[in-house]
N, C-alpha and C. Protein backbone atom coordinates (compact mmCIF):
# COMPACT_ATOMS: atom_id res chain seq x y z
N UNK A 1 22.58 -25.86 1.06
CA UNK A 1 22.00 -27.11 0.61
C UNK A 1 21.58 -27.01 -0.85
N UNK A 2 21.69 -28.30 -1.62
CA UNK A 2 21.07 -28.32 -2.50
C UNK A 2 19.56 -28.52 -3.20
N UNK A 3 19.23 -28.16 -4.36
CA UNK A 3 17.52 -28.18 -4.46
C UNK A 3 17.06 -29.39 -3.79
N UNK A 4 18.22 -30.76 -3.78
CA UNK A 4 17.36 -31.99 -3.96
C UNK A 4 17.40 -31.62 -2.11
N UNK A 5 18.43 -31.62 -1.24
CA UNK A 5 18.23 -31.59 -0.19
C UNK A 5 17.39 -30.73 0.52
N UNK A 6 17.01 -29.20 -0.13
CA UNK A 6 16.39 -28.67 0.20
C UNK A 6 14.95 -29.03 0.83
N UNK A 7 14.29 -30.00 -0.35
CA UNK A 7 13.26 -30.22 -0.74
C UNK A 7 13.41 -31.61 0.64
N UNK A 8 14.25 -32.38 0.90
CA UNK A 8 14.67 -33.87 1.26
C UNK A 8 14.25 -32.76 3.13
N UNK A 9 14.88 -31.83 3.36
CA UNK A 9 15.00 -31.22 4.62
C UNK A 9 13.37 -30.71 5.24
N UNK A 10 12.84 -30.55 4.17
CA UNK A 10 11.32 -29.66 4.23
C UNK A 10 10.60 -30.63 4.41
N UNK A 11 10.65 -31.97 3.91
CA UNK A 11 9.98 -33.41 3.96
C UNK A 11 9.86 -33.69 5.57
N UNK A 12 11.43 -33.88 6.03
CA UNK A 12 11.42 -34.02 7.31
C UNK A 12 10.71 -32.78 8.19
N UNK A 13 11.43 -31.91 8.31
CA UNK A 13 10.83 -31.02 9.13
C UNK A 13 9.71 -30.65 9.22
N UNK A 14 8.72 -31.27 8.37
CA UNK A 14 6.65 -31.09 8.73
C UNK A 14 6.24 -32.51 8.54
N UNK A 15 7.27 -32.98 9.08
CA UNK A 15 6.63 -34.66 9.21
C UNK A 15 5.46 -34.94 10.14
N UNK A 16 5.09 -35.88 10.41
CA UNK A 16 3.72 -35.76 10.64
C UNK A 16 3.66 -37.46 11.34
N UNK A 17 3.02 -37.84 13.08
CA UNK A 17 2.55 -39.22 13.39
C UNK A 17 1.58 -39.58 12.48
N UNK A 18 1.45 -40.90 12.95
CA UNK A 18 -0.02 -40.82 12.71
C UNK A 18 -1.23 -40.04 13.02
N UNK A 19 -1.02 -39.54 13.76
CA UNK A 19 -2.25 -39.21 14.43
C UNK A 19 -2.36 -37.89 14.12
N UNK A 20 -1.48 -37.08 13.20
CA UNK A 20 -1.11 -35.88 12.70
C UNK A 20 -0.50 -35.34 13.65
N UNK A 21 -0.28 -35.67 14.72
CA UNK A 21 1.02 -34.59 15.82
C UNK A 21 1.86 -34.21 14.56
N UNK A 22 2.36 -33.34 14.42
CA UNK A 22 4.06 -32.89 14.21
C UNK A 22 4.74 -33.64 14.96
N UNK A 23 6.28 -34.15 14.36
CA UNK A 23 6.91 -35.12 14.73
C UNK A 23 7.94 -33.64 16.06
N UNK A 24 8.14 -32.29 14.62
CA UNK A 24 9.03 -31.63 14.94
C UNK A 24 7.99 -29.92 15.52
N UNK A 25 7.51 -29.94 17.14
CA UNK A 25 6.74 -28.96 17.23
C UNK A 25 6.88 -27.20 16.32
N UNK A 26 8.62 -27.21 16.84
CA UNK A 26 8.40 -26.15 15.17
C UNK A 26 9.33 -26.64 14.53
N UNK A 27 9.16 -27.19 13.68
CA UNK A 27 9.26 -28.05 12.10
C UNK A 27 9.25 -26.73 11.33
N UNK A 28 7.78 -26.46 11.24
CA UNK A 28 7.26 -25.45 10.14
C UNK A 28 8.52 -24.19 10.58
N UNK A 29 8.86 -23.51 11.45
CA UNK A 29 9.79 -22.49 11.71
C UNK A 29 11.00 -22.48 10.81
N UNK A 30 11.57 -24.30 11.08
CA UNK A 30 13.00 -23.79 10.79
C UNK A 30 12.88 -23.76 8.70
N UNK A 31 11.49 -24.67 8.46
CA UNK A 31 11.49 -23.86 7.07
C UNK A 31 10.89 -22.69 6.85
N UNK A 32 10.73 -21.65 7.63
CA UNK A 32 9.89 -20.34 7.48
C UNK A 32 11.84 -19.73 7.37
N UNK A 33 12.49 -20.38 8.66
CA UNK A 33 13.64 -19.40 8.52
C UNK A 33 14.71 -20.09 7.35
N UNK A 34 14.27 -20.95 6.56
CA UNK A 34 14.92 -21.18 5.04
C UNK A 34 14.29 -20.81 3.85
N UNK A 35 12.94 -20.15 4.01
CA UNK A 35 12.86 -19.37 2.89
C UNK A 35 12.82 -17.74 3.08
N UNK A 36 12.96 -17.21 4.42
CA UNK A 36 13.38 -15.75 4.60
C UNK A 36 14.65 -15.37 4.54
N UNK A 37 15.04 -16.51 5.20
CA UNK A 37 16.91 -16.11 5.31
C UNK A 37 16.89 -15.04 6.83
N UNK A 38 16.07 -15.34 8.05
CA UNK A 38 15.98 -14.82 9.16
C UNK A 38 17.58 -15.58 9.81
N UNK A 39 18.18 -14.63 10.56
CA UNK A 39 18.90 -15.41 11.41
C UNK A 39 18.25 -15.59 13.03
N UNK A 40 18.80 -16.33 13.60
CA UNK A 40 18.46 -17.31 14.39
C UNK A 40 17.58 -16.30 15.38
N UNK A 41 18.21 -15.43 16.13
CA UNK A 41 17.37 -14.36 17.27
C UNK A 41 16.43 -14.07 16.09
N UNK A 42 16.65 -13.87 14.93
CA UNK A 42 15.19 -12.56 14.73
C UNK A 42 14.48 -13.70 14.30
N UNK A 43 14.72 -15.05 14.29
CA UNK A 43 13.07 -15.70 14.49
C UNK A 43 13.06 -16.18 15.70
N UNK A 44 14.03 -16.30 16.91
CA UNK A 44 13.48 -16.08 17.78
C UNK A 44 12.36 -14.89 18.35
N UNK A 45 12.98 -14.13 17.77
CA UNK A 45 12.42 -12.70 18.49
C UNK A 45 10.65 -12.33 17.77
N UNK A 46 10.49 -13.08 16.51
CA UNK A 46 9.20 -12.68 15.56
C UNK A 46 8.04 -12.84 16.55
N UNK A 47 7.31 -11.58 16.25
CA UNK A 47 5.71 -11.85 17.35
C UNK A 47 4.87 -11.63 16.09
N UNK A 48 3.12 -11.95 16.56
CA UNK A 48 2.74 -12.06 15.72
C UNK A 48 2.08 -11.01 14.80
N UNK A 49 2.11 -9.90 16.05
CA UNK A 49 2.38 -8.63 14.90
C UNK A 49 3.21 -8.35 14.31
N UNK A 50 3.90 -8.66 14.10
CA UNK A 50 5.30 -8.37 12.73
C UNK A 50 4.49 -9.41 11.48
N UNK A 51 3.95 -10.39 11.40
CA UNK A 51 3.00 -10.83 10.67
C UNK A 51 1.95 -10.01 9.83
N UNK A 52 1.66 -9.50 8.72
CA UNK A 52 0.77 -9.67 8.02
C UNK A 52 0.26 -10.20 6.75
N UNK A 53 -0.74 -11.01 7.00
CA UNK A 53 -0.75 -12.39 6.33
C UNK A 53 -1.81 -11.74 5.27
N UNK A 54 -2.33 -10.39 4.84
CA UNK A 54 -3.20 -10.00 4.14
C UNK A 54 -2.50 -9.35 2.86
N UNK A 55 -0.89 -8.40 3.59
CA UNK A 55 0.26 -8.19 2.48
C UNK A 55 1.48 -9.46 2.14
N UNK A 56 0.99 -10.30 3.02
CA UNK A 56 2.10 -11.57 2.30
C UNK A 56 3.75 -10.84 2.83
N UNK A 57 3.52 -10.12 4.19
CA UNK A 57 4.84 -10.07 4.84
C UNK A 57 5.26 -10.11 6.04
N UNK A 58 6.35 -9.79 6.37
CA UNK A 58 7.12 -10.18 7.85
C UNK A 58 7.87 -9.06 7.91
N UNK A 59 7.45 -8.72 9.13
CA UNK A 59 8.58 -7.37 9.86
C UNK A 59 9.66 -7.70 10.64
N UNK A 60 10.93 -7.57 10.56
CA UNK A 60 12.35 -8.09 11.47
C UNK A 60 12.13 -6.71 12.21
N UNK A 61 11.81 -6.66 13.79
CA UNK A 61 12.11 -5.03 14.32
C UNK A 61 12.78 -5.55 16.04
N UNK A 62 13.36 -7.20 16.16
CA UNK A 62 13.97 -7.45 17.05
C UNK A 62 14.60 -8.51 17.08
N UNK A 63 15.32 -8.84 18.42
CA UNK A 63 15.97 -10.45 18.75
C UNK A 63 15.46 -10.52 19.60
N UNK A 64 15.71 -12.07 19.46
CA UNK A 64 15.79 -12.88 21.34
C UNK A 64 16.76 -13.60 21.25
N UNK A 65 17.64 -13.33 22.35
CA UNK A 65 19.19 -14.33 22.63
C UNK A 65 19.20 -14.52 23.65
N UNK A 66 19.88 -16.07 24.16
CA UNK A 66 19.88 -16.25 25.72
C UNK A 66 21.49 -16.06 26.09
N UNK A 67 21.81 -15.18 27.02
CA UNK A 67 23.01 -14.96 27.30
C UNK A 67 23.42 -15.30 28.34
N UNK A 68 24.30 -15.33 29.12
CA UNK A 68 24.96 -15.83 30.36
C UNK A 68 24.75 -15.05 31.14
N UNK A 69 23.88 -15.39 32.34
CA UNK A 69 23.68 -14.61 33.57
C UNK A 69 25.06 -14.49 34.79
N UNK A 70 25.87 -13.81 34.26
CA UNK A 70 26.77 -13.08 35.35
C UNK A 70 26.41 -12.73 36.38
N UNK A 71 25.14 -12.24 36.91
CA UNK A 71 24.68 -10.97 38.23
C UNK A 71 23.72 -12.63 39.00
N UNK A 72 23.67 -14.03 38.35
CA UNK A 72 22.66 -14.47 38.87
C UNK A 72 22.98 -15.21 40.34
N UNK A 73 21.88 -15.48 41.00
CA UNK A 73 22.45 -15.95 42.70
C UNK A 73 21.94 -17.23 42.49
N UNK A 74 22.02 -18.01 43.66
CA UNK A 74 22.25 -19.58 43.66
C UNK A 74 20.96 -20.28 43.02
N UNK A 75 20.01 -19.51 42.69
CA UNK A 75 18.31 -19.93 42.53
C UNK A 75 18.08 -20.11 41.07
N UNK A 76 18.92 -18.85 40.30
CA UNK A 76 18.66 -18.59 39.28
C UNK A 76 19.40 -19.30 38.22
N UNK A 77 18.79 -18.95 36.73
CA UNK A 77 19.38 -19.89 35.80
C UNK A 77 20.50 -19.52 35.68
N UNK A 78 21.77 -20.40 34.61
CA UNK A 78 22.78 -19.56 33.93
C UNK A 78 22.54 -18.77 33.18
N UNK A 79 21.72 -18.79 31.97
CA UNK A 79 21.60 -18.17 30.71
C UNK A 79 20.26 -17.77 31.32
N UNK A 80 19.79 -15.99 30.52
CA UNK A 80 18.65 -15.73 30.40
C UNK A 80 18.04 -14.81 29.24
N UNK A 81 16.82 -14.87 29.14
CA UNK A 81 16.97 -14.58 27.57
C UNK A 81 16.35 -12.88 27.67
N UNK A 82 17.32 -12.30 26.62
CA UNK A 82 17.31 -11.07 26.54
C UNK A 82 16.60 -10.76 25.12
N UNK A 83 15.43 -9.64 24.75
CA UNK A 83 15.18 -9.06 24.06
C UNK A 83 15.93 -7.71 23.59
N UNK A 84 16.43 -7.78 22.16
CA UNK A 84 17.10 -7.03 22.21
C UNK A 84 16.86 -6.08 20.40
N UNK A 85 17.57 -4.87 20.03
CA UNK A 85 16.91 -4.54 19.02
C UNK A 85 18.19 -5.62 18.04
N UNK A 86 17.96 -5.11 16.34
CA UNK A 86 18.39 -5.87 15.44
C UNK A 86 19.76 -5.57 15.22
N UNK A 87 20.44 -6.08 14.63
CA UNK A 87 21.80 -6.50 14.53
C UNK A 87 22.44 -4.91 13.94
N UNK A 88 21.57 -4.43 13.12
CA UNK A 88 21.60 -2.40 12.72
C UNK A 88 21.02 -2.14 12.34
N UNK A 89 20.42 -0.68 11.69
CA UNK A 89 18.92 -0.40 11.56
C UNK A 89 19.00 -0.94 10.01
N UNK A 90 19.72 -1.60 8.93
CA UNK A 90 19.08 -2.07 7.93
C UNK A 90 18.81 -3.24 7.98
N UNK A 91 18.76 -3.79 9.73
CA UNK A 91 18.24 -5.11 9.82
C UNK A 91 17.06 -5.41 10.05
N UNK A 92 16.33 -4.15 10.64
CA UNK A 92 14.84 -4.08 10.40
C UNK A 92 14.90 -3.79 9.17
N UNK A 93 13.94 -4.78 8.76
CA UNK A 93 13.61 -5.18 7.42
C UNK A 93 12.02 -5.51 7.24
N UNK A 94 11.23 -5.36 5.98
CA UNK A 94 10.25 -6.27 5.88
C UNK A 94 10.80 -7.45 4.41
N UNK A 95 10.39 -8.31 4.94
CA UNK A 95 10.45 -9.64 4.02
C UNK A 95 9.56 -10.30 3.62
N UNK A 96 9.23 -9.86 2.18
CA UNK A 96 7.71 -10.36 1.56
C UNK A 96 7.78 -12.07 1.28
N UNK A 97 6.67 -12.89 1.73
CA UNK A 97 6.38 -14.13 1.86
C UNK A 97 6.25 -14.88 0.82
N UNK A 98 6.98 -16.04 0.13
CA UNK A 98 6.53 -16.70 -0.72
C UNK A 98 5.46 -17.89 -0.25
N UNK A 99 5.22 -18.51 -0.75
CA UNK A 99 3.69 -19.27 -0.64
C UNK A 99 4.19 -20.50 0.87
N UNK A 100 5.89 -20.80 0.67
CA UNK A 100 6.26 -22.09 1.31
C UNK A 100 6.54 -21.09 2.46
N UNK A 101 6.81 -19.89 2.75
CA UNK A 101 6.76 -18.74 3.97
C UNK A 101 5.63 -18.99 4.81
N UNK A 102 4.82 -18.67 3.59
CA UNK A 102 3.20 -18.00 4.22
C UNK A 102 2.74 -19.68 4.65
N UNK A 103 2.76 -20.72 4.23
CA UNK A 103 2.20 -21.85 4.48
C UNK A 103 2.56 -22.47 6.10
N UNK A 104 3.65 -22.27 5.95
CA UNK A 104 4.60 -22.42 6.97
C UNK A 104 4.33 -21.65 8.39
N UNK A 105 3.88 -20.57 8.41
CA UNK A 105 3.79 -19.29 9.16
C UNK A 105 1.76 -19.89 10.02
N UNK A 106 1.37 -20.23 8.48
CA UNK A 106 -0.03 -20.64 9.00
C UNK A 106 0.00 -22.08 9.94
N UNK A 107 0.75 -22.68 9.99
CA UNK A 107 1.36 -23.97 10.34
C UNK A 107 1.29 -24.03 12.02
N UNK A 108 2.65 -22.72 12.06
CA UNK A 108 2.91 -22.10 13.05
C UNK A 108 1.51 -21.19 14.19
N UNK A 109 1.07 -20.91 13.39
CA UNK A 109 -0.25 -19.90 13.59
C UNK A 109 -1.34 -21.28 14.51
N UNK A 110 -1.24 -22.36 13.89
CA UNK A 110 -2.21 -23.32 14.46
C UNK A 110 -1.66 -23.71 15.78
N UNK A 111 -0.55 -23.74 15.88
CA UNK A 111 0.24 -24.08 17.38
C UNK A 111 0.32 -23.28 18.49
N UNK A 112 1.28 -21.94 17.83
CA UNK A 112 1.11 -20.75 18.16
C UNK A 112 0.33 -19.77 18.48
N UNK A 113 -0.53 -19.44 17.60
CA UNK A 113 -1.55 -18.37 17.50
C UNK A 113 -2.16 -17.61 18.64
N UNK A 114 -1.70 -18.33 20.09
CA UNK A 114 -2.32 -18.39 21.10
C UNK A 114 -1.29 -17.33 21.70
N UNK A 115 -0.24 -17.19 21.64
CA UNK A 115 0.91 -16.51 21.91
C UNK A 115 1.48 -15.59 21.44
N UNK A 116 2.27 -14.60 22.32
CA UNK A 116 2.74 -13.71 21.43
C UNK A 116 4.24 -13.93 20.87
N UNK A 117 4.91 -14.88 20.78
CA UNK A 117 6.27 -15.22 19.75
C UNK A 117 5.26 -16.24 18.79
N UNK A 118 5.98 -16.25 18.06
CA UNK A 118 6.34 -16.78 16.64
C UNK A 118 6.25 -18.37 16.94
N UNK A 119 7.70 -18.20 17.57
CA UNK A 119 8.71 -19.48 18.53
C UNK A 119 8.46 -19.79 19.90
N UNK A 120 6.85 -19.92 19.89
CA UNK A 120 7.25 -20.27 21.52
C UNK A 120 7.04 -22.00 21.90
N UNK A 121 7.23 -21.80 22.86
CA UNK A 121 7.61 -23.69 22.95
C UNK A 121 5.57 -23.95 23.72
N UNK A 122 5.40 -24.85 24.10
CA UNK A 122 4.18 -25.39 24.54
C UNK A 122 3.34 -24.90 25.43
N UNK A 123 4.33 -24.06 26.27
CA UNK A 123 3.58 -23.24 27.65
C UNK A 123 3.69 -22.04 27.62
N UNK A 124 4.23 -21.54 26.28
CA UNK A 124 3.96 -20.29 25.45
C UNK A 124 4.97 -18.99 25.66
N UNK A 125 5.95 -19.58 26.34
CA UNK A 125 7.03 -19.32 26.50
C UNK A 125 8.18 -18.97 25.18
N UNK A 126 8.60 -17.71 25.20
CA UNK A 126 9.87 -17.60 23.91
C UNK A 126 11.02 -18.84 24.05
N UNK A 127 10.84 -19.68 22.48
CA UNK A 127 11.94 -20.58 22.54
C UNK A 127 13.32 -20.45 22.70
N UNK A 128 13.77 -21.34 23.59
CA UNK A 128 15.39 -21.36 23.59
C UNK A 128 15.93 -21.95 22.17
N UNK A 129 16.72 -21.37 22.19
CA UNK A 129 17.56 -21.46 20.18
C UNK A 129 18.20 -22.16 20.29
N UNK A 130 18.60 -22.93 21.80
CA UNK A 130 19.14 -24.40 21.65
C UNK A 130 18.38 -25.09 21.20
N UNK A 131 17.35 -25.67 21.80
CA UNK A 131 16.36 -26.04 21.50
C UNK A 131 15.91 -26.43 19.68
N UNK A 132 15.63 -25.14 19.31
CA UNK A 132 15.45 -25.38 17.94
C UNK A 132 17.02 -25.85 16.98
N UNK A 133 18.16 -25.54 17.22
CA UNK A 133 19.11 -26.26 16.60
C UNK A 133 19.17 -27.52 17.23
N UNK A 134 18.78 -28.44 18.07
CA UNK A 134 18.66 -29.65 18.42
C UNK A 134 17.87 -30.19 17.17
N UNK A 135 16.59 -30.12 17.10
CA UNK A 135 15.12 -30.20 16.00
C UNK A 135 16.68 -29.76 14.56
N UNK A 136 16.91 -28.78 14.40
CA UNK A 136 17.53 -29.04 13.17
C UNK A 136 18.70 -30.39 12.76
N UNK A 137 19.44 -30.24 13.95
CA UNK A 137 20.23 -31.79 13.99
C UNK A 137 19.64 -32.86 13.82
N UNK A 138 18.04 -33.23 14.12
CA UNK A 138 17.98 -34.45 14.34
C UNK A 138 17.44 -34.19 12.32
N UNK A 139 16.63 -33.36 12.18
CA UNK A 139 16.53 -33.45 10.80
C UNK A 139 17.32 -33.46 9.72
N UNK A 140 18.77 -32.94 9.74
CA UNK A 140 19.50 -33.25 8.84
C UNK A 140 19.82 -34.94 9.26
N UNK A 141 20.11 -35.33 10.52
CA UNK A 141 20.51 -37.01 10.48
C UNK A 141 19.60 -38.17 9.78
N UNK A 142 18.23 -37.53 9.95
CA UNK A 142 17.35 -38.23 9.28
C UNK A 142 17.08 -38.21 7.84
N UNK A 143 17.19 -36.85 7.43
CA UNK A 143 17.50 -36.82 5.57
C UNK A 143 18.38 -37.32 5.54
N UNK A 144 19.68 -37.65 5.92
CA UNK A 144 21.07 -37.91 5.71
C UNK A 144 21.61 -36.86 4.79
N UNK A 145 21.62 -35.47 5.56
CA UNK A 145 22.36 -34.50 5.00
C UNK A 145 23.31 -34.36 6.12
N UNK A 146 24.87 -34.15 5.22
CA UNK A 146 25.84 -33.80 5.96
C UNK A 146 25.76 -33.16 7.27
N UNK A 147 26.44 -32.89 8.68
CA UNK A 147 25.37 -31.31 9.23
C UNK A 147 26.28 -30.25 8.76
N UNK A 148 25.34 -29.07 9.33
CA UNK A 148 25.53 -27.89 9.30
C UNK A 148 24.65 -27.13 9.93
N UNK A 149 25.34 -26.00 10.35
CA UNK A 149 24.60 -25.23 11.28
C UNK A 149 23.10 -24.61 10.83
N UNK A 150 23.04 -24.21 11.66
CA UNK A 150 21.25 -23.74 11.65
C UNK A 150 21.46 -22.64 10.61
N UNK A 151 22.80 -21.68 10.91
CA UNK A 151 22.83 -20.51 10.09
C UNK A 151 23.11 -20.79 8.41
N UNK A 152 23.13 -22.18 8.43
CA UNK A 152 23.26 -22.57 6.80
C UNK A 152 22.31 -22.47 6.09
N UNK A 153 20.94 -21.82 6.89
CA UNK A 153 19.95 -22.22 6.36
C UNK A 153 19.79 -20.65 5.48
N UNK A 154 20.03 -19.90 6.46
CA UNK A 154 19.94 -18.56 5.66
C UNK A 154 21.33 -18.64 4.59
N UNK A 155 22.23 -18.68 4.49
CA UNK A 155 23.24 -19.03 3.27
C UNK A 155 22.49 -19.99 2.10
N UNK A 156 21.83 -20.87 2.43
CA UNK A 156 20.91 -21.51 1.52
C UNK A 156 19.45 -21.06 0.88
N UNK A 157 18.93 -19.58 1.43
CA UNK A 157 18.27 -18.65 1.31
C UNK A 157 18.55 -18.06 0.27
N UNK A 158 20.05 -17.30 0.57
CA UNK A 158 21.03 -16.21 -0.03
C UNK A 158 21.21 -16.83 -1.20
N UNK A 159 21.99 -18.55 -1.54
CA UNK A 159 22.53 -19.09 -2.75
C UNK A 159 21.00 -19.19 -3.45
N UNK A 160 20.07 -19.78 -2.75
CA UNK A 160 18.56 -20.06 -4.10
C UNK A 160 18.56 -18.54 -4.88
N UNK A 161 18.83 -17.41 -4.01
CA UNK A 161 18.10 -15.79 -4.45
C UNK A 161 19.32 -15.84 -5.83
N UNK A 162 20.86 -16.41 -5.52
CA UNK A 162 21.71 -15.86 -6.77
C UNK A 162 21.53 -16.91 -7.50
N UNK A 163 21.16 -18.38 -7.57
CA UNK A 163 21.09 -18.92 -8.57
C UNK A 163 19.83 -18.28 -9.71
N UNK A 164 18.49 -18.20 -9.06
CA UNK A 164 17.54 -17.41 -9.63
C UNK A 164 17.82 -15.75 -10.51
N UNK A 165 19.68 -15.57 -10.17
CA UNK A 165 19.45 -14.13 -10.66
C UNK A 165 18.82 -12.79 -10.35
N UNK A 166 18.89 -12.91 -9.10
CA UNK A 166 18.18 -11.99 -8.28
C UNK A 166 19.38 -10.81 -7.98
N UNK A 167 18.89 -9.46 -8.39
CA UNK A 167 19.90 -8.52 -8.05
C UNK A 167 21.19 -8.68 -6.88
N UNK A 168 21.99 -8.60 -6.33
CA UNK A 168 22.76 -8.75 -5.33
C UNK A 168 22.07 -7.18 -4.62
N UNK A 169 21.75 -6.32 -4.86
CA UNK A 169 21.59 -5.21 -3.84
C UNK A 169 19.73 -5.71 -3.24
N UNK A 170 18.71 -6.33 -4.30
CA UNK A 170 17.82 -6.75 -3.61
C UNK A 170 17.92 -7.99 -2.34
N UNK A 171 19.11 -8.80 -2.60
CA UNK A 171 19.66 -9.67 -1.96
C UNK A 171 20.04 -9.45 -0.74
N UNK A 172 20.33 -7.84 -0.47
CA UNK A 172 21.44 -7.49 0.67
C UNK A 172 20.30 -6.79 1.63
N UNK A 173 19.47 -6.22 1.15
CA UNK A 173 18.13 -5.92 2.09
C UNK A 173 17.83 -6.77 2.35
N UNK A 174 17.03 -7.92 1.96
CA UNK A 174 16.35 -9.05 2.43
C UNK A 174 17.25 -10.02 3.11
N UNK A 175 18.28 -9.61 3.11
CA UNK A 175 19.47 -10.23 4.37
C UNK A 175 19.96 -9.37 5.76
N UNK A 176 19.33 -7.95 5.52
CA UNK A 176 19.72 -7.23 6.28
C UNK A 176 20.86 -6.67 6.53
N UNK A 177 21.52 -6.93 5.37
CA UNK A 177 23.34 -6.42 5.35
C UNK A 177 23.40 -4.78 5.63
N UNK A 178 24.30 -4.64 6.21
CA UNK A 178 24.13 -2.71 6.52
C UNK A 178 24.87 -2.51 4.93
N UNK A 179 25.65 -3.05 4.48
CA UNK A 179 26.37 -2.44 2.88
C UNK A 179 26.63 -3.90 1.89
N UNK A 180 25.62 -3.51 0.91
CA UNK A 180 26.10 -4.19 -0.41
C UNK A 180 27.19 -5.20 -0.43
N UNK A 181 28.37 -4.33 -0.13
CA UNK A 181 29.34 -5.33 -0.19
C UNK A 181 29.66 -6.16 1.04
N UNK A 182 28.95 -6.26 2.26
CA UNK A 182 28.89 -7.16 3.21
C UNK A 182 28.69 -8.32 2.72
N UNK A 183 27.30 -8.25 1.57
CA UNK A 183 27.05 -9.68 0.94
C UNK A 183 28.31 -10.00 -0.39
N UNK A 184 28.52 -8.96 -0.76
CA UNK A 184 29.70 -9.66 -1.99
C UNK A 184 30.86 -10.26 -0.87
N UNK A 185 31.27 -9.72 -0.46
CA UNK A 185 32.01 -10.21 0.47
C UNK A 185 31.67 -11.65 0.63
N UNK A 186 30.60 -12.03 1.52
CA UNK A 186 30.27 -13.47 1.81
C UNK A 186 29.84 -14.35 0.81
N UNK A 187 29.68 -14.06 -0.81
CA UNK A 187 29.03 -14.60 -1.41
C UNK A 187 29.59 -14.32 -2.48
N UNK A 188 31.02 -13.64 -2.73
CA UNK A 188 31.54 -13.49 -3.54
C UNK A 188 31.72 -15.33 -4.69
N UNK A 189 32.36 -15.92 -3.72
CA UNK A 189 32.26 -17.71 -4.50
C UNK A 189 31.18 -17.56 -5.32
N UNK A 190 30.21 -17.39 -4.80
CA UNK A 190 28.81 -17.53 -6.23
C UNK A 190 28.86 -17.02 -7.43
N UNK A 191 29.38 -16.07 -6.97
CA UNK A 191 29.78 -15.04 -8.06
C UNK A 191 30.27 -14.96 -9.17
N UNK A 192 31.45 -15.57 -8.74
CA UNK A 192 32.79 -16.32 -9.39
C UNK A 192 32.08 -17.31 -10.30
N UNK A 193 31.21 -18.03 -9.39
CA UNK A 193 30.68 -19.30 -10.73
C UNK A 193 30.20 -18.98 -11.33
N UNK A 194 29.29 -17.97 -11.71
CA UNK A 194 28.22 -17.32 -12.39
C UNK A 194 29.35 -16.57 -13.47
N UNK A 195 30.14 -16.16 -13.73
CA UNK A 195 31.50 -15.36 -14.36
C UNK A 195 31.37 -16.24 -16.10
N UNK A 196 32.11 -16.97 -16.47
CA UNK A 196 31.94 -18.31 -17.18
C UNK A 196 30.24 -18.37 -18.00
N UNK A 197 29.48 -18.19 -17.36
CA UNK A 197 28.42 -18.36 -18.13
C UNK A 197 27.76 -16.48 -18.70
N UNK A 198 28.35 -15.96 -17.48
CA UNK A 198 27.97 -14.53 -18.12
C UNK A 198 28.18 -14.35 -19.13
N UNK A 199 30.27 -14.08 -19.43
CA UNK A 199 30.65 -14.06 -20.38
C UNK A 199 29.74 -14.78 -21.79
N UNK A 200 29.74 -16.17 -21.49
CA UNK A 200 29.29 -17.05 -22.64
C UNK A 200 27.84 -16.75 -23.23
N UNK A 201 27.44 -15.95 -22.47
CA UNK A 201 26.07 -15.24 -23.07
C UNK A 201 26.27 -14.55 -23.82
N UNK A 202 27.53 -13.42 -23.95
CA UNK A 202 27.63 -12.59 -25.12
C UNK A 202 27.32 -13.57 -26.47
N UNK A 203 27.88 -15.06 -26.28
CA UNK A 203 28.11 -15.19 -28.11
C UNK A 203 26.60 -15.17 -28.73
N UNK A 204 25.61 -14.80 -28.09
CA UNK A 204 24.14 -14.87 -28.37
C UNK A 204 24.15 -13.50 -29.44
N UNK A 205 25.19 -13.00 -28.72
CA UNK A 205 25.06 -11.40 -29.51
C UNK A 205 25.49 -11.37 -31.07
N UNK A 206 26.49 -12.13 -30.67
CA UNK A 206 26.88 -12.42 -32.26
C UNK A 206 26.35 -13.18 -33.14
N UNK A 207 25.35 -13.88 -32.38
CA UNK A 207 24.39 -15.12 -33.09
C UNK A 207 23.40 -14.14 -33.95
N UNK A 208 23.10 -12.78 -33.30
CA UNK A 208 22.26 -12.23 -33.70
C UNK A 208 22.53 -11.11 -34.77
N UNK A 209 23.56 -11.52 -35.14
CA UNK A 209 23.94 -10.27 -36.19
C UNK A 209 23.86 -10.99 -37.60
């Protein structure tokens, strides 16, 4: 997404009744997981000890995914949700909080706080991740942003960190990539655009002689 939509998406998603309900119960989440760049299980999976709100960070040290119950008998659900560790060990990560993180997180904390996920739905239960990509659909229809998946949100994470000029290897930790070039790989396009203006910075050099 772009800055303007960015900003157009964050509007919606901590919208507010009158009466101050939240329109979207976690609203505040799916912008916690657009300024970390979490994918979908590891904010399912966030408890609130992985929180500390005194260093301004977040610990990734699991998932939650609901998978298809194969072994289940006539009573039981289809899908059930499995805790599981991270995608590889440079996916435990910590991810230091910017202010729209930490605001967001406290948001969450007023709903939540009572529970031990992050994401849990009303009866304090770990959310189903259907669930929360529903809440993202209805908010892009209402900004009138194109859709796109939930996981666009972390790609829209990743593009703010390279427009800002942010190392690509600080980029690839705070994404959890097991190698550097996992992210050139996916993000090589950015790259490419950024090429054109690199170059055109040299003539500064010659300005200066």
């Amino acid at each position: 997404m772009s800055k303007e939509q960015i900003k157009v998406y964050c509007e919606y998603a901590t919208e507010r009744y009158g009466n101050g309900k939240s329109v979207y119960r976690l609203g505040y989440g799916l912008v916690l997981i657009l300024f970390t760049g979490l994918r979908l299980g590891e904010a399912a999976g966030l408890m609130w000890d992985d929180i500390d709100f005194e260093k301004r960070t977040l610990k990734v040290q699991r998932t939650l995914e609901y998978v298809k119950n194969w072994n289940r008998t006539e009573d039981e659900n289809h899908y059930i949700l499995v805790e599981g560790t991270t995608k590889s060990k440079s996916s435990e990560r910590t991810i230091p909080l910017n202010q729209t993180a930490l605001d967001a997180l406290l948001e969450l904390k007023r709903a939540n706080g009572g529970f031990d996920y992050v994401f849990s739905n009303a009866k304090g239960k770990p959310i189903n991740p259907r669930n929360l990509n529903r809440a993202h659909d209805c908010i892009l229809e209402r900004a009138g942003i194109d859709h796109i998946g939930i996981h666009a949100l972390r790609h829209t994470f990743a593009s703010q960190l390279f427009a800002n000029r942010v190392d690509i290897k600080v980029i690839s930790k705070l994404l959890g990539h097991s190698e550097v070039s996992v992210t050139y790989n996916i993000y090589i396009h950015l790259l490419k655009d950024d090429m054109p203006d690199a170059t055109a910075s040299l003539d500064a050099l010659l300005d200066a002689v």
